[in-house]
N, C-alpha and C. Protein backbone atom coordinates (compact mmCIF):
# COMPACT_ATOMS: atom_id res chain seq x y z
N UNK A 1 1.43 -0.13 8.24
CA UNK A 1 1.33 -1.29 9.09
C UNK A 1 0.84 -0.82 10.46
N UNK A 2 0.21 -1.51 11.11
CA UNK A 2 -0.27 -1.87 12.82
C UNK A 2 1.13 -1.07 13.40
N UNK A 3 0.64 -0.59 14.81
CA UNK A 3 1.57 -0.57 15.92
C UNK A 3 2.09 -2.06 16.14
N UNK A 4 1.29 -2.71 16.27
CA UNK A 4 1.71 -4.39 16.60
C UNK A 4 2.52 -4.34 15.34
N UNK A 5 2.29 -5.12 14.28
CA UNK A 5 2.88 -5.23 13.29
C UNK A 5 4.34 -4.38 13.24
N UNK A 6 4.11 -3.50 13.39
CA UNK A 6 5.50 -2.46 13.59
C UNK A 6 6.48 -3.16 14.36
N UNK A 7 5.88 -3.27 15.87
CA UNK A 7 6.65 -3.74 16.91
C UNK A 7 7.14 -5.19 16.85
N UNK A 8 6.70 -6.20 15.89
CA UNK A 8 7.23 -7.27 15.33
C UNK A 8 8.08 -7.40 14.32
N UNK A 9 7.81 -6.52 13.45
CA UNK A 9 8.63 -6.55 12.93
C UNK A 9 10.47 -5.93 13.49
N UNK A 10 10.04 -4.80 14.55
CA UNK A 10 11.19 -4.25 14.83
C UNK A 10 12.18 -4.92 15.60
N UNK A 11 11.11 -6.20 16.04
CA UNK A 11 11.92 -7.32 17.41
C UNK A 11 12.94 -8.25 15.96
N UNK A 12 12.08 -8.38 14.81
CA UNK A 12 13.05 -9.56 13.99
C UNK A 12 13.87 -8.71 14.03
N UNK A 13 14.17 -7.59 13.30
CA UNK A 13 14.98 -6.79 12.77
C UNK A 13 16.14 -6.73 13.87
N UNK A 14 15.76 -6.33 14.78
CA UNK A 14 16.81 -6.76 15.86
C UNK A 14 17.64 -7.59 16.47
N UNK A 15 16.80 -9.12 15.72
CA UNK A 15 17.25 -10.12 16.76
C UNK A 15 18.23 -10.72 15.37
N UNK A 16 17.97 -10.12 13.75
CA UNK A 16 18.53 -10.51 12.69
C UNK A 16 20.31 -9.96 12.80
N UNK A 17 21.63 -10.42 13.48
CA UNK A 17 22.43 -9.98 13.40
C UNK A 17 23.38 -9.92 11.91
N UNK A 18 22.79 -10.42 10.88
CA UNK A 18 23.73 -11.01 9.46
C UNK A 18 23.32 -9.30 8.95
N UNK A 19 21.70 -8.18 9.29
CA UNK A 19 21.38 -7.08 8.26
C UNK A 19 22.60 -6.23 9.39
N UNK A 20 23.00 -6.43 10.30
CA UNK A 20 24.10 -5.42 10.68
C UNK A 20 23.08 -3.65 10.60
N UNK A 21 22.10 -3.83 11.05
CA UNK A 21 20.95 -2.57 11.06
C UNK A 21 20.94 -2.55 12.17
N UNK A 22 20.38 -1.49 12.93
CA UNK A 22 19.71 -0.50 14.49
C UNK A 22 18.33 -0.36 14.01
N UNK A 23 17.85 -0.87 14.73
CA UNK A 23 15.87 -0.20 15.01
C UNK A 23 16.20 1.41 15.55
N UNK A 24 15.83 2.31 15.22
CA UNK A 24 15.90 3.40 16.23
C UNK A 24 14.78 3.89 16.65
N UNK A 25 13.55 3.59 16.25
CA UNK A 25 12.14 4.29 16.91
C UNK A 25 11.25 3.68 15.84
N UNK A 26 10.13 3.79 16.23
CA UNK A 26 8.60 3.14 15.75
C UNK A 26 7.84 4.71 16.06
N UNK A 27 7.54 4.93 14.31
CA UNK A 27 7.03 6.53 14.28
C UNK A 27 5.44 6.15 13.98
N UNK A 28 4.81 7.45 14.08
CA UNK A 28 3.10 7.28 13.75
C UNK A 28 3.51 7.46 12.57
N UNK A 29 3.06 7.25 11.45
CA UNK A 29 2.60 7.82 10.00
C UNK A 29 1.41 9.15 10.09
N UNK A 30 2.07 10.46 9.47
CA UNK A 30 1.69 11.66 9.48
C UNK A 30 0.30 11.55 7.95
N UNK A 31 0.68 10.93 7.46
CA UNK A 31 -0.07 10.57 6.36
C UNK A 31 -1.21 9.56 6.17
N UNK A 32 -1.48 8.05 6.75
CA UNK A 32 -1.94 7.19 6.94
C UNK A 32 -2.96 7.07 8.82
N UNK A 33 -4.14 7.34 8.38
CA UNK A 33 -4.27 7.19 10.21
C UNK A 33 -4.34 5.58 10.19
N UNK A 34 -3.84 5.48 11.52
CA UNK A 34 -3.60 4.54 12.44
C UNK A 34 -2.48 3.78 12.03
N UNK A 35 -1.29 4.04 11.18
CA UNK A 35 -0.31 3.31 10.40
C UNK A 35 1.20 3.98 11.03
N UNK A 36 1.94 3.36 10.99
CA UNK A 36 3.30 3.28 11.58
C UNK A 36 4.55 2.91 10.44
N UNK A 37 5.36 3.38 11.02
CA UNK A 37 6.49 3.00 10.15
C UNK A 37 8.00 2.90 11.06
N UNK A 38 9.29 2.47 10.78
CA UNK A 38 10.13 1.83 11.57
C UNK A 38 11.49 3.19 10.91
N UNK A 39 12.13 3.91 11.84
CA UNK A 39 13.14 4.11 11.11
C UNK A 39 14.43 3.31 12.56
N UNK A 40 15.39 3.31 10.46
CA UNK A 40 16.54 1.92 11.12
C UNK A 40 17.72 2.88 10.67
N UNK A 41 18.88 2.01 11.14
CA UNK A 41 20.05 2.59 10.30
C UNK A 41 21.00 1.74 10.11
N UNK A 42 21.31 2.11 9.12
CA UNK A 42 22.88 1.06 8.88
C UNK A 42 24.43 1.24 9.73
N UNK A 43 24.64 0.30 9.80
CA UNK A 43 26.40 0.27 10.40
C UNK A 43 27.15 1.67 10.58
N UNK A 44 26.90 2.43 9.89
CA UNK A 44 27.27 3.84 9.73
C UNK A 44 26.49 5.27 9.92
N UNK A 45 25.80 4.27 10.55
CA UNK A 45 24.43 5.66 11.02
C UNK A 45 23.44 6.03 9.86
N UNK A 46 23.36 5.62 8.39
CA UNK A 46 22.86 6.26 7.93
C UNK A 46 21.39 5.40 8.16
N UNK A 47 20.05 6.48 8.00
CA UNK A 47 18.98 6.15 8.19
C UNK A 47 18.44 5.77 7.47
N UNK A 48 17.25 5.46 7.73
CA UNK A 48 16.07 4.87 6.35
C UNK A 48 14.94 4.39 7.04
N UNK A 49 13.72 4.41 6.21
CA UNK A 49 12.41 4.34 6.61
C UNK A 49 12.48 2.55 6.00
N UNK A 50 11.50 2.15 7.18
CA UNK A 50 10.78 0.85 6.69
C UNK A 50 9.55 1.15 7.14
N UNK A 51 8.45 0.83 5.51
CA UNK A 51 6.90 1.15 5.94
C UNK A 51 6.36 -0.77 5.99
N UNK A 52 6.96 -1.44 5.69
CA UNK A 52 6.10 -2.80 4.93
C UNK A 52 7.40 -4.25 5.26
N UNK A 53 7.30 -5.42 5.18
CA UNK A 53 8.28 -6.08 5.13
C UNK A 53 8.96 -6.35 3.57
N UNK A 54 7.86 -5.88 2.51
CA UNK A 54 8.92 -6.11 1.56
C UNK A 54 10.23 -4.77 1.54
N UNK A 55 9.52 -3.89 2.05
CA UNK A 55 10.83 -2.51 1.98
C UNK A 55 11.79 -3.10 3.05
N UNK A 56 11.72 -3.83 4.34
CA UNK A 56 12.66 -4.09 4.45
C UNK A 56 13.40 -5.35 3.86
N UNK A 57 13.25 -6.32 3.55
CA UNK A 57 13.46 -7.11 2.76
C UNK A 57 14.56 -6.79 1.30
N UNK A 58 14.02 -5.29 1.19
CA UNK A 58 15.27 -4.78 0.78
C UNK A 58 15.95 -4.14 0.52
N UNK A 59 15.62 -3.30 1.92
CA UNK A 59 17.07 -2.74 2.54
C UNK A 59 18.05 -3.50 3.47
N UNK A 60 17.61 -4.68 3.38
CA UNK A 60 18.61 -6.08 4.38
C UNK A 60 19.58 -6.72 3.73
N UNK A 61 18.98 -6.09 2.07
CA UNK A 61 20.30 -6.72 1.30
C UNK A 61 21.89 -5.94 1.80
N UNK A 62 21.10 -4.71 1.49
CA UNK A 62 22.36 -3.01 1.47
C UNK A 62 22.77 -3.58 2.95
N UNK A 63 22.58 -4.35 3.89
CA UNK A 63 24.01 -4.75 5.39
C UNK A 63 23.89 -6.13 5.03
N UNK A 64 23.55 -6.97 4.40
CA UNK A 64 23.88 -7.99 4.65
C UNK A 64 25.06 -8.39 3.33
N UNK A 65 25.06 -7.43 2.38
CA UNK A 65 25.98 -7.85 1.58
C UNK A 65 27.12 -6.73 1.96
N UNK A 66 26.77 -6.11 3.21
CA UNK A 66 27.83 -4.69 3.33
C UNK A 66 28.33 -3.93 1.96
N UNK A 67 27.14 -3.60 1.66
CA UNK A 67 27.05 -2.32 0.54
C UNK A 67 27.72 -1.24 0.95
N UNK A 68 28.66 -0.81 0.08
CA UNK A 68 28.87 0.47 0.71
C UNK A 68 28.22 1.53 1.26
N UNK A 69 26.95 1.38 0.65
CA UNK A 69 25.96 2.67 1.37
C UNK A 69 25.85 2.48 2.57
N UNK A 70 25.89 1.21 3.14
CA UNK A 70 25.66 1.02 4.36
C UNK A 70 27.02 0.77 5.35
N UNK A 71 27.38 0.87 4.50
CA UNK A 71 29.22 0.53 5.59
C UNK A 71 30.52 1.95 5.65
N UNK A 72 30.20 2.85 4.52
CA UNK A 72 31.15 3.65 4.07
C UNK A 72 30.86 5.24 5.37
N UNK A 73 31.68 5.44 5.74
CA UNK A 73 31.61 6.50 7.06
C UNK A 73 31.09 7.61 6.64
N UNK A 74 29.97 8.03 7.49
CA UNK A 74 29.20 9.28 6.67
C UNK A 74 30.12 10.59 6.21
N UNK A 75 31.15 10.55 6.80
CA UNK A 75 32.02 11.93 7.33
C UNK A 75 32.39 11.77 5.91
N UNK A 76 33.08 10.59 5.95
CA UNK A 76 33.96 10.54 4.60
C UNK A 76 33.20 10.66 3.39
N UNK A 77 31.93 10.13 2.98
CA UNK A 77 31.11 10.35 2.07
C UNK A 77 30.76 11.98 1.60
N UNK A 78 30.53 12.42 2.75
CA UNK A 78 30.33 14.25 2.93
C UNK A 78 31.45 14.45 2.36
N UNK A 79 32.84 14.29 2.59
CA UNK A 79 34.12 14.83 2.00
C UNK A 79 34.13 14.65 0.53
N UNK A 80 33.56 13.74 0.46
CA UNK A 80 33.83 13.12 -1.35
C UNK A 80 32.88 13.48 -1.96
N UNK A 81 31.84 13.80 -1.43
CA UNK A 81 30.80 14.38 -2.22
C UNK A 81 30.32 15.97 -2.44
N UNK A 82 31.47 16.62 -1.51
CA UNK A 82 31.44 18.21 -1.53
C UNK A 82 31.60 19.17 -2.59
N UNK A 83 32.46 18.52 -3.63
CA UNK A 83 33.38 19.15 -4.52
C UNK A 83 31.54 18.95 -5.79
N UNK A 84 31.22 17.96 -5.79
CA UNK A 84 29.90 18.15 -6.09
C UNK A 84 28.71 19.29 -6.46
């Protein structure tokens, strides 16, 4: 997507309080010239890339239905997943 495009999308994303998400930066794409991509995070810090509105579209489900992936404390996840 556009820098513009990016930056619109990152204003909904923000102004959407029900996905319970953080915008944290609007990156260049290392791969794509002139293309951008959004990384966000969930309630719990964890991150994730949005390149397109359908990718976010659905990763808005994972906070808006408070998925655990998106709600469960990273610390504690690391603990439970060590023995792994």
């Amino acid at each position: 997507m556009t820098r513009s495009e990016a930056e619109a999308l990152a204003e909904r994303i923000r102004q959407d309080r029900e996905a319970n998400v953080r915008v944290h930066s609007i990156e260049k794409d290392p791969y794509q010239k002139e293309a951008y991509y959004l990384v966000c995070c969930y309630e719990n810090g964890l991150p994730f890339v949005v390149r397109h509105e359908g990718m976010w579209q659905e990763r808005r489900l994972y906070g808006v239905m408070r998925h655990p992936l998106a709600t469960t404390p990273l610390e504690q996840e690391r603990v439970r997943l060590e023995p792994l």
